[in-house]
PDB file of N, CA and C in Angstrom:
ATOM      1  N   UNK A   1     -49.019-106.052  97.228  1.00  0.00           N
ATOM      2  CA  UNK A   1     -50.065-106.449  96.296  1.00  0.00           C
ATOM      3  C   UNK A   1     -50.729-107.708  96.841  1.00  0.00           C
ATOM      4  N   UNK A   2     -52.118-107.581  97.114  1.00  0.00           N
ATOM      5  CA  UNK A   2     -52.688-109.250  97.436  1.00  0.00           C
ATOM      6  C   UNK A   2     -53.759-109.466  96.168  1.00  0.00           C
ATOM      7  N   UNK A   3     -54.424-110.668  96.672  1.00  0.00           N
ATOM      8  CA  UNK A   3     -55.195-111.410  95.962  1.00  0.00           C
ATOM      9  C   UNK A   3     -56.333-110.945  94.666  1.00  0.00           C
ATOM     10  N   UNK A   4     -57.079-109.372  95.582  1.00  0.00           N
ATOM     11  CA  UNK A   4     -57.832-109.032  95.562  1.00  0.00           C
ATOM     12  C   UNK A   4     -57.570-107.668  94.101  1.00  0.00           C
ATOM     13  N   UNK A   5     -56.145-107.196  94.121  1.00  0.00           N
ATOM     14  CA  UNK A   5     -55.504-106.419  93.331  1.00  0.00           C
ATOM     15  C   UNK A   5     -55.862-106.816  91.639  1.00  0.00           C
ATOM     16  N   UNK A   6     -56.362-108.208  91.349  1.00  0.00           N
ATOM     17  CA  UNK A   6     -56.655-109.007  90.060  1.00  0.00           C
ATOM     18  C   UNK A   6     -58.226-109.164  89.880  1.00  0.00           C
ATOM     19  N   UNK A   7     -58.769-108.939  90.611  1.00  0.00           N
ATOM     20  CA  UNK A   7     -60.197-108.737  90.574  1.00  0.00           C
ATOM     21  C   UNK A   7     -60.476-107.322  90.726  1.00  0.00           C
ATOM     22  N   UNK A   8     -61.722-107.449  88.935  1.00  0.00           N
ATOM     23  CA  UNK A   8     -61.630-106.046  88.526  1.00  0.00           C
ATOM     24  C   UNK A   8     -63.515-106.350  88.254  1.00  0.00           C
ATOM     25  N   UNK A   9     -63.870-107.415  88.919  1.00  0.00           N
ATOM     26  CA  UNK A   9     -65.336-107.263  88.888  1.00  0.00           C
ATOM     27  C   UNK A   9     -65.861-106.858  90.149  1.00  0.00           C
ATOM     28  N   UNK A  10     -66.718-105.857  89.577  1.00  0.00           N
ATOM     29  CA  UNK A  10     -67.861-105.430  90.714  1.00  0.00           C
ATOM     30  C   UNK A  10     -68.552-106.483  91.513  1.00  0.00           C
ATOM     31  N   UNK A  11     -68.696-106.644  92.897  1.00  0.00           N
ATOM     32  CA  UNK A  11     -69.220-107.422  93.410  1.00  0.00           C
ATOM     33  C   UNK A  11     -70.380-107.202  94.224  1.00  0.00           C
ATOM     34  N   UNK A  12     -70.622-105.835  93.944  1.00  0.00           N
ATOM     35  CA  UNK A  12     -71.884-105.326  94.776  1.00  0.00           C
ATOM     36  C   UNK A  12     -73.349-105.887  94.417  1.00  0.00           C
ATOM     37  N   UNK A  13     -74.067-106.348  95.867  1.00  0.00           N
ATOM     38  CA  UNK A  13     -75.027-107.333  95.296  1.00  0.00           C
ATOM     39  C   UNK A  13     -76.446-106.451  95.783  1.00  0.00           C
ATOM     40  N   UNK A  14     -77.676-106.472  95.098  1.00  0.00           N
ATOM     41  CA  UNK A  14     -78.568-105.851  95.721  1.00  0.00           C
ATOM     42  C   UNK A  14     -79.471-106.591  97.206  1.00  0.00           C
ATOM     43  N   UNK A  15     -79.723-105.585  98.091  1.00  0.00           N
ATOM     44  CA  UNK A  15     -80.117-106.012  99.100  1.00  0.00           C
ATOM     45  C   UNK A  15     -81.784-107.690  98.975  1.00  0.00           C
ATOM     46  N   UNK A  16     -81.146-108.278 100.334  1.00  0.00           N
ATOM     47  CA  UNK A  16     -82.222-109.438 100.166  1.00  0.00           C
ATOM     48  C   UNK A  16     -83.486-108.725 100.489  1.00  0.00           C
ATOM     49  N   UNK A  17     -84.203-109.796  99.799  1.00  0.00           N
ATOM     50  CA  UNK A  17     -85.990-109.588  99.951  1.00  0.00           C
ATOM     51  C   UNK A  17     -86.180-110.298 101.292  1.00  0.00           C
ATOM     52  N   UNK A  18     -87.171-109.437 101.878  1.00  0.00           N
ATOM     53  CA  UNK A  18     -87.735-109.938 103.207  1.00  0.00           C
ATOM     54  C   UNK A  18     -88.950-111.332 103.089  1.00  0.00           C
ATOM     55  N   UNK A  19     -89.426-110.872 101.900  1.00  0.00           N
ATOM     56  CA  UNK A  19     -90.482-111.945 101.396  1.00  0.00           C
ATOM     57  C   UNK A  19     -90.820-111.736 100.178  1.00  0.00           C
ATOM     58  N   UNK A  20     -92.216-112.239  99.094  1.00  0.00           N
ATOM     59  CA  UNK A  20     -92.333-112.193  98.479  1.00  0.00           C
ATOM     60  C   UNK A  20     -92.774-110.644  98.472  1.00  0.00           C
ATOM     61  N   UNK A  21     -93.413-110.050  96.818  1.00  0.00           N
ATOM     62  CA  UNK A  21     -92.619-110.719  96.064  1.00  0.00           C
ATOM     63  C   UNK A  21     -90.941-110.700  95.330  1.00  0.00           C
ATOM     64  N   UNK A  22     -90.601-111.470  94.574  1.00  0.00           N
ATOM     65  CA  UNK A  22     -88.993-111.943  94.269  1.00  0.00           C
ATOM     66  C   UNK A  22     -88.879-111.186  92.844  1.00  0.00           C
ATOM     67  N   UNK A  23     -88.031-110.568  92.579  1.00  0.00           N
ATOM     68  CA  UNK A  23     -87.756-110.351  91.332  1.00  0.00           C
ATOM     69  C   UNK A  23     -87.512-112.000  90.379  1.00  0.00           C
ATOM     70  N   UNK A  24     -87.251-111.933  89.134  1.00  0.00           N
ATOM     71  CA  UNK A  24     -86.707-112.923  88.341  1.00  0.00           C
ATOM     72  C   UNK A  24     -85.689-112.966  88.489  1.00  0.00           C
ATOM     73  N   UNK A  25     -84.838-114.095  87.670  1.00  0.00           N
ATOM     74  CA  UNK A  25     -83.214-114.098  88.029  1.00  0.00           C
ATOM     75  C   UNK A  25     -83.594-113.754  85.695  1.00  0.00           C
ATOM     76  N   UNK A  26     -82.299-113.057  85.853  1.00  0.00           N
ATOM     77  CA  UNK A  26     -82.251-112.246  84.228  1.00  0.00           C
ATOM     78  C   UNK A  26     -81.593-113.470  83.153  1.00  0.00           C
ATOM     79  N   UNK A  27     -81.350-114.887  83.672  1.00  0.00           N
ATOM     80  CA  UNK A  27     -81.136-115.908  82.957  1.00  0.00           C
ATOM     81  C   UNK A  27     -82.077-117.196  82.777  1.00  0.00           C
ATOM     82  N   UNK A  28     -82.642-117.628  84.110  1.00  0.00           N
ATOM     83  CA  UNK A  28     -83.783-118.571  83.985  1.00  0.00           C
ATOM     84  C   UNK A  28     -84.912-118.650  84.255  1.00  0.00           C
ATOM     85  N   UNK A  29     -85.262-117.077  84.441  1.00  0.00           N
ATOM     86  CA  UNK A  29     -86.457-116.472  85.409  1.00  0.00           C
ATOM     87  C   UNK A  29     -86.897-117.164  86.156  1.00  0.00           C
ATOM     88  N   UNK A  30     -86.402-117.970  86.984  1.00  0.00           N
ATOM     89  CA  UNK A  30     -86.529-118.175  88.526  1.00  0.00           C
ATOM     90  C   UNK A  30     -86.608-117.460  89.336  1.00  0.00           C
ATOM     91  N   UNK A  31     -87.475-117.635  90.591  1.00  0.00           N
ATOM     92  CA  UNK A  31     -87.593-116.363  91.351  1.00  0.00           C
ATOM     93  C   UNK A  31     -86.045-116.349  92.390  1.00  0.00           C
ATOM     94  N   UNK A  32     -85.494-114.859  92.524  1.00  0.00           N
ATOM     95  CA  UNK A  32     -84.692-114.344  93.421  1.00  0.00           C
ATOM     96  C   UNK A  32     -84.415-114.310  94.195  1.00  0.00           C
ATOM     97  N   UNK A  33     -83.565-113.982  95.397  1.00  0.00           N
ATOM     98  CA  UNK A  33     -83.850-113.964  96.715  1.00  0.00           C
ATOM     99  C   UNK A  33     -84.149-112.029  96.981  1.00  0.00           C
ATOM    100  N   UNK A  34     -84.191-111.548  95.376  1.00  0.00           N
ATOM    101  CA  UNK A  34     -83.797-109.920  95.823  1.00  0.00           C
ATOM    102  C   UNK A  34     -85.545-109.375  95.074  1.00  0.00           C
ATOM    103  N   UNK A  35     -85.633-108.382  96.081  1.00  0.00           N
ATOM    104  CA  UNK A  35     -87.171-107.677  95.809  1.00  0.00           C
ATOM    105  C   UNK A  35     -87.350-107.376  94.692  1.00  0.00           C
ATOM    106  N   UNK A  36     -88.436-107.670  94.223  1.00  0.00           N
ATOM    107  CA  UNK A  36     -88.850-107.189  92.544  1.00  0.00           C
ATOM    108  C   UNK A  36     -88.764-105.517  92.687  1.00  0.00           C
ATOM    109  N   UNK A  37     -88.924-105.031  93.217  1.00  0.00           N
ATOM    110  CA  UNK A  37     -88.918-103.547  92.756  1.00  0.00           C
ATOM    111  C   UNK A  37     -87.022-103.187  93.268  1.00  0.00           C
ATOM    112  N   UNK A  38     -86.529-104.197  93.043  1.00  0.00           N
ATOM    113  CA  UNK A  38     -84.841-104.066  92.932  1.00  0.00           C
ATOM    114  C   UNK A  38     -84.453-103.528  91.017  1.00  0.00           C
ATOM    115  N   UNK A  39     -84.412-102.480  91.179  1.00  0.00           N
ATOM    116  CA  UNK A  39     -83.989-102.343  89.506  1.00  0.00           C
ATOM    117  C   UNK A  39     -82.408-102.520  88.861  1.00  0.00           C
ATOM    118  N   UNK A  40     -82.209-103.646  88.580  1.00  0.00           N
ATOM    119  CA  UNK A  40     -80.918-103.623  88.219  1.00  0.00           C
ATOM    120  C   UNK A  40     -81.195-105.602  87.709  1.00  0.00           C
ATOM    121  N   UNK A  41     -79.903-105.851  87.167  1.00  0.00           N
ATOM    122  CA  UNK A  41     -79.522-107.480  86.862  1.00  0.00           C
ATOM    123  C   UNK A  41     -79.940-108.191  88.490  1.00  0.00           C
ATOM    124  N   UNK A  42     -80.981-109.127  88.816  1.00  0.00           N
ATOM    125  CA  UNK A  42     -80.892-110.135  89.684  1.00  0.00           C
ATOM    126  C   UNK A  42     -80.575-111.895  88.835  1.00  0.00           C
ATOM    127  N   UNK A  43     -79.795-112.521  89.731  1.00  0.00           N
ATOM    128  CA  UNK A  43     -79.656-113.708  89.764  1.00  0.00           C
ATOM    129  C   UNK A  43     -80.127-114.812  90.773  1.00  0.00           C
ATOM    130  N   UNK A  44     -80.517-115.681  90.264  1.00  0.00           N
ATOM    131  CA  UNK A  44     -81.074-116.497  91.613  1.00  0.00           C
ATOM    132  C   UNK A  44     -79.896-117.616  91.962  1.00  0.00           C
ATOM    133  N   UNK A  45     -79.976-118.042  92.818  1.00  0.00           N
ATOM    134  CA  UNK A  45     -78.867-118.380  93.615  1.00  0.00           C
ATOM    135  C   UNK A  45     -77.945-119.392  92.669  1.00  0.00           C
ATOM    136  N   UNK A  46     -78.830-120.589  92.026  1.00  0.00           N
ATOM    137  CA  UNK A  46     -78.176-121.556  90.835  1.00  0.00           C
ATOM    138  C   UNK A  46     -77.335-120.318  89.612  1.00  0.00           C
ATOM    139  N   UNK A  47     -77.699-119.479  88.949  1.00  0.00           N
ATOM    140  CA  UNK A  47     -77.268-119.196  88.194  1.00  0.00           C
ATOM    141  C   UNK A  47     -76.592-118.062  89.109  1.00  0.00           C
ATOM    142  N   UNK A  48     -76.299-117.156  90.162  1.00  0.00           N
ATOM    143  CA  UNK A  48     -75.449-116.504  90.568  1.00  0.00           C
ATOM    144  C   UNK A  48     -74.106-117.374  90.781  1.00  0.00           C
ATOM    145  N   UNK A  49     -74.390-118.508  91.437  1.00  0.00           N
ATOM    146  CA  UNK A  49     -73.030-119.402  92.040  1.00  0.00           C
ATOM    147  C   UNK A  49     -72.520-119.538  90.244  1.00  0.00           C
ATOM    148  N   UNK A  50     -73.127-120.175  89.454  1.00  0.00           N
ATOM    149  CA  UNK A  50     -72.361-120.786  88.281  1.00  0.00           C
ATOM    150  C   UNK A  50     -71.758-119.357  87.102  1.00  0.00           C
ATOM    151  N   UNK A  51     -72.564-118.311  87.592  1.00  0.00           N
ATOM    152  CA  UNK A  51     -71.757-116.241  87.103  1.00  0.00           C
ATOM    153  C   UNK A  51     -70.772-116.692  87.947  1.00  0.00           C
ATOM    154  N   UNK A  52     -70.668-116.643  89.034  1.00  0.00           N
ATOM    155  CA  UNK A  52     -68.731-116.472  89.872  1.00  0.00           C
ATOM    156  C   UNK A  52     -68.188-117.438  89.559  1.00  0.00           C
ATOM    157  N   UNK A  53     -68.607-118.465  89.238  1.00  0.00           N
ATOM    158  CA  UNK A  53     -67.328-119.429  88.720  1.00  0.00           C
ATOM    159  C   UNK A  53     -66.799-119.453  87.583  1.00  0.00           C
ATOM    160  N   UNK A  54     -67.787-118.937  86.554  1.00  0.00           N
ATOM    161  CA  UNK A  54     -67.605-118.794  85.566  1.00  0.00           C
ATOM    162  C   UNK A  54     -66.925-117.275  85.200  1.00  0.00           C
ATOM    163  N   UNK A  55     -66.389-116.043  86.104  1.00  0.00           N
ATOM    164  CA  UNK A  55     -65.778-115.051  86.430  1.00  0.00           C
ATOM    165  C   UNK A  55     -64.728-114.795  87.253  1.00  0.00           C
ATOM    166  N   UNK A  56     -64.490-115.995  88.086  1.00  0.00           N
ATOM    167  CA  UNK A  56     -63.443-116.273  88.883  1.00  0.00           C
ATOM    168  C   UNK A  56     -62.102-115.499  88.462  1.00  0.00           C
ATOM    169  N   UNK A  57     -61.311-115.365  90.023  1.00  0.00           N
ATOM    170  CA  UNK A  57     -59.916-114.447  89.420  1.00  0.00           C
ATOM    171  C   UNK A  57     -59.273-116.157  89.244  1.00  0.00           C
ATOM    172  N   UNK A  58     -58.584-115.841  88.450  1.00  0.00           N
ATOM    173  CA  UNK A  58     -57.682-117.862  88.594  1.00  0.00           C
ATOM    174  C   UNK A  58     -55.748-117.055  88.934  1.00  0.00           C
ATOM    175  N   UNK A  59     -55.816-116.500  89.924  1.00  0.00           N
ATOM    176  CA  UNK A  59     -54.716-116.192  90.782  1.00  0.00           C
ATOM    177  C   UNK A  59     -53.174-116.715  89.926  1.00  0.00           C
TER     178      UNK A  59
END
């Protein structure tokens, strides 16, 4: 059993944008680093880092 056996969140992220334009991020509508025609939850980088910490496995 390792680390990874306790993490039960999905971590699949949608592919980066080459340029504009950016989708929103779905908490501070800041722009993304992921293509607006990405259909799904984007986060922009401030509120993605503070989702994983705030989801963290605490081992």
């Amino acid at each position: 059993m390792n680390d990874n056996d306790y993490c039960l969140i999905d971590a699949t992220r949608p592919p980066r944008a080459e340029g504009p334009p950016y989708a929103e991020c779905v908490l501070c509508r800041e722009p993304t680093e992921y293509p607006e025609s990405y259909k799904g939850i984007t986060l922009c980088p401030a509120c993605e880092w503070q989702e994983a910490q705030r989801t963290a496995c605490s081992g």
